[in-house]
C-alpha atoms as a PDB file:
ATOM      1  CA  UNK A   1      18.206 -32.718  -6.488  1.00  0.00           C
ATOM      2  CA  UNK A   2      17.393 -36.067  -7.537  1.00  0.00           C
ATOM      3  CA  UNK A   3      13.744 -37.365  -7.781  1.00  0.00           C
ATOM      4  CA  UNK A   4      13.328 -40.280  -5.367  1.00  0.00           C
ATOM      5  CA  UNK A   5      14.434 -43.866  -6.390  1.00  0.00           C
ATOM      6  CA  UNK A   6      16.550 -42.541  -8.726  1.00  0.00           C
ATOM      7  CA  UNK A   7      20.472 -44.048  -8.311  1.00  0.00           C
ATOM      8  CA  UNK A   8      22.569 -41.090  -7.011  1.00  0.00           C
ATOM      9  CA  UNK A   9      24.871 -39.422  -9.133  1.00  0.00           C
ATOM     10  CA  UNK A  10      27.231 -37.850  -6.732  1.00  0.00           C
ATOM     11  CA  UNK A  11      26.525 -35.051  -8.697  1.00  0.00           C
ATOM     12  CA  UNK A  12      23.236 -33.565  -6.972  1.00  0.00           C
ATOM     13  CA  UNK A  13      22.682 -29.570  -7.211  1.00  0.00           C
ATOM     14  CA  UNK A  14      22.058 -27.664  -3.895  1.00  0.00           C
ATOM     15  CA  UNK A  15      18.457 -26.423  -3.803  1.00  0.00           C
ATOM     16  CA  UNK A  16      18.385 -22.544  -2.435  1.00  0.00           C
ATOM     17  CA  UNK A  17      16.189 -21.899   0.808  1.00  0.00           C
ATOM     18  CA  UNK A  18      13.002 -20.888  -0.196  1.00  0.00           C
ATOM     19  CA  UNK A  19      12.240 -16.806  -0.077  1.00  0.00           C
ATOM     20  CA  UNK A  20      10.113 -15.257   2.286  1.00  0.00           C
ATOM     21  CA  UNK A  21       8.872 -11.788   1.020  1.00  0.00           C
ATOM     22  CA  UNK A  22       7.185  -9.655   3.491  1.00  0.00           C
ATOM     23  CA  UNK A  23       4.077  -8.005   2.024  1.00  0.00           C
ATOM     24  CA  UNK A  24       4.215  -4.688   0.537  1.00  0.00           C
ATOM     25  CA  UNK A  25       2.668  -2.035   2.630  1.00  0.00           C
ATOM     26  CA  UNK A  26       2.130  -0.296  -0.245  1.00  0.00           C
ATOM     27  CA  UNK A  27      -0.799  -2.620  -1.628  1.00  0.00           C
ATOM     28  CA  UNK A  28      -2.745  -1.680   1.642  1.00  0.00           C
ATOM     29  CA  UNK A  29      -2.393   1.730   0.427  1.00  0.00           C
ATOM     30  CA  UNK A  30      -3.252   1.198  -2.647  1.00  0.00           C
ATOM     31  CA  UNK A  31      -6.171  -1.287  -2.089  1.00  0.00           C
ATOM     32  CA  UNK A  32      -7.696   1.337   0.368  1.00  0.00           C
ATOM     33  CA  UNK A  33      -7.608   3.890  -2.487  1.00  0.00           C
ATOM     34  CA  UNK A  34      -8.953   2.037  -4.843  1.00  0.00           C
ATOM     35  CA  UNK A  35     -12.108   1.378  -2.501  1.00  0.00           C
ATOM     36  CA  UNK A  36     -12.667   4.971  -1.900  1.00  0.00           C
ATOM     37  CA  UNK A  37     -12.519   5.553  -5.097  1.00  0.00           C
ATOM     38  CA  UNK A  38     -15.270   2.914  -5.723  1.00  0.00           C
ATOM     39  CA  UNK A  39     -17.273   3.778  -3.131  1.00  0.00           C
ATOM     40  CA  UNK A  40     -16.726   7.253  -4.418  1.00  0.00           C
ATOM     41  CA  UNK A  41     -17.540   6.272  -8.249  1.00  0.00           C
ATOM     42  CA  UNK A  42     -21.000   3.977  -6.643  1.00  0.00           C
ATOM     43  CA  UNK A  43     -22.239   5.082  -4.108  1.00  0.00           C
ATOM     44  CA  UNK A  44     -21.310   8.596  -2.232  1.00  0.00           C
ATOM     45  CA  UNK A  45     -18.132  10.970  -3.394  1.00  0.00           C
ATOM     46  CA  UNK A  46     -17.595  12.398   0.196  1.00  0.00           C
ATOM     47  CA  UNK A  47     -17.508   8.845   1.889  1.00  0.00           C
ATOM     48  CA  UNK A  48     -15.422   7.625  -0.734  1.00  0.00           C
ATOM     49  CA  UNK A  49     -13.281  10.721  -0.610  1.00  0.00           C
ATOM     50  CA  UNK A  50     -12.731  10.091   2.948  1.00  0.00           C
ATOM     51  CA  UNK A  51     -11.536   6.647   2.661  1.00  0.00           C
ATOM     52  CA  UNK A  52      -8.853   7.798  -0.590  1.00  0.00           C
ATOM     53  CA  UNK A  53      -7.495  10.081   2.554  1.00  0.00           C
ATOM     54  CA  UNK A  54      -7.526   7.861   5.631  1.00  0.00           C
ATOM     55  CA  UNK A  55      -5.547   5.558   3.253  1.00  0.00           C
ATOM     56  CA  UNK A  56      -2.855   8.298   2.073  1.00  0.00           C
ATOM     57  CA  UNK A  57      -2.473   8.995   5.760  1.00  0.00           C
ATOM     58  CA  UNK A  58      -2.555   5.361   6.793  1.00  0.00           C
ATOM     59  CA  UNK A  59       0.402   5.500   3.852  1.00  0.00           C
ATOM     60  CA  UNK A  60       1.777   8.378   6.389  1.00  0.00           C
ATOM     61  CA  UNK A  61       2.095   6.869   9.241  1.00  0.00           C
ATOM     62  CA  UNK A  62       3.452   3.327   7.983  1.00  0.00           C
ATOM     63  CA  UNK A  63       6.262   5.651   6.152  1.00  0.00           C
ATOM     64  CA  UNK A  64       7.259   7.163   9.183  1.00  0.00           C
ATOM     65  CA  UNK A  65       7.004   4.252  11.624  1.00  0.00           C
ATOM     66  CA  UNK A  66       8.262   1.235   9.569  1.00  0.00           C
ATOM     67  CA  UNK A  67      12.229   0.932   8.837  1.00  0.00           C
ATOM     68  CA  UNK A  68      12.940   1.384   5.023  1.00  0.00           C
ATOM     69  CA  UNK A  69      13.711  -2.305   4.494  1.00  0.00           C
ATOM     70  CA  UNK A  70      10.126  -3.261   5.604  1.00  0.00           C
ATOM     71  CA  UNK A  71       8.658  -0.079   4.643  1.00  0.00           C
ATOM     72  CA  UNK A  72       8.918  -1.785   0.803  1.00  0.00           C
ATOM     73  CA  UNK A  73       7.790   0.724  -2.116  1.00  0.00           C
ATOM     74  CA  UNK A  74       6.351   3.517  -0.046  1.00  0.00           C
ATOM     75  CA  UNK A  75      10.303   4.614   0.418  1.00  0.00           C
ATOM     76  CA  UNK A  76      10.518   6.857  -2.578  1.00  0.00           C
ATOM     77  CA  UNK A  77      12.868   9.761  -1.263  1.00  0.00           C
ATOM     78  CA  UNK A  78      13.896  10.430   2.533  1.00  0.00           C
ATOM     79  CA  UNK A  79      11.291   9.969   5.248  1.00  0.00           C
ATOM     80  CA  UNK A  80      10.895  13.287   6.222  1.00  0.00           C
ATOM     81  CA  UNK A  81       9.870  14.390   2.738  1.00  0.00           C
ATOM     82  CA  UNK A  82       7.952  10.945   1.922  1.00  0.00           C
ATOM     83  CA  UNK A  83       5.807  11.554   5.193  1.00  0.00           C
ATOM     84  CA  UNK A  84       5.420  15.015   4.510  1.00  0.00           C
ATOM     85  CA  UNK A  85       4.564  14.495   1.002  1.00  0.00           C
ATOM     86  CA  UNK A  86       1.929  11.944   1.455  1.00  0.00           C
ATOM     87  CA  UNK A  87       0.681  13.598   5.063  1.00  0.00           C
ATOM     88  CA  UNK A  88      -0.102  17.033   2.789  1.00  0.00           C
ATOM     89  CA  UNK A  89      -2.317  15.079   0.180  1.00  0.00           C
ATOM     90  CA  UNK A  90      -4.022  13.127   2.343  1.00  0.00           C
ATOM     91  CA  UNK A  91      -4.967  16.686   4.128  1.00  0.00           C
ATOM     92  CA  UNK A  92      -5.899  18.095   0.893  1.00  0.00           C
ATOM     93  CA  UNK A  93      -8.445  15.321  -0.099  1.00  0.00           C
ATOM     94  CA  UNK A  94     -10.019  15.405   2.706  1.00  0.00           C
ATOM     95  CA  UNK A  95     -10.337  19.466   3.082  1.00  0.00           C
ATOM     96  CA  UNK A  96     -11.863  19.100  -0.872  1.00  0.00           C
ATOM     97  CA  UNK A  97     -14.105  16.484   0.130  1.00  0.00           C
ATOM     98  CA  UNK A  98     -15.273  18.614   3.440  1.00  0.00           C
ATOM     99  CA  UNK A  99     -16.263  22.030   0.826  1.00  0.00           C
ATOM    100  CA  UNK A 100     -16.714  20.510  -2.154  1.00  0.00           C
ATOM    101  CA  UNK A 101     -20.671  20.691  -2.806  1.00  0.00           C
ATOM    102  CA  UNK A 102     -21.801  16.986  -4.099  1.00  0.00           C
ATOM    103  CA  UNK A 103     -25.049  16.733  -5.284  1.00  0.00           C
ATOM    104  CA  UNK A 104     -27.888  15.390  -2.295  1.00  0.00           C
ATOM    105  CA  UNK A 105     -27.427  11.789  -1.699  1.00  0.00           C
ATOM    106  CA  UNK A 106     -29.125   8.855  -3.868  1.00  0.00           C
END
């Protein structure tokens, strides 16, 4: 591409069409992980708990609903066993955080 009022060259190189990326879905998983884990490390460790599970199951459900094109880095293996995966942690954080004893609130 030439820069304007510049003499053309005849010899001008096609410019490719910009990219559009779609966003991950994986950084809401992550990013909602990472907050229960703050609010976890700050504040209260069965909240925070909570919110690390409702994220691994929000990481669940966009497995099994999205198609793996716009399902981005949360395809690791086949959907059954990425859902299933990811459903069964998600269940086991939040049954530890329902009998594990934390200490009485701040």
């Amino acid at each position: 591409m030439t820069e304007p009022g510049a003499p053309a060259t005849g010899h001008e190189v096609p410019v490719p069409p910009p990219v559009h990326r779609r966003p991950d879905p994986m950084l809401l998983v992550v990013a909602g992980v990472a907050v229960g884990v703050g609010i976890a490390a700050w504040h209260r460790p069965q909240p925070g708990m909570y919110v690390v599970a409702a994220a691994l199951a929000l990481g669940a459900v966009l497995r099994l609903l999205l198609r793996p094109r716009a399902a981005g880095s949360l395809v690791v293996r086949s959907r059954r066993v990425d859902v299933t995966l990811l459903g069964l942690l998600a269940v086991a954080v939040g049954v530890l955080a329902a009998v594990t004893p934390f200490p009485a609130g701040k």
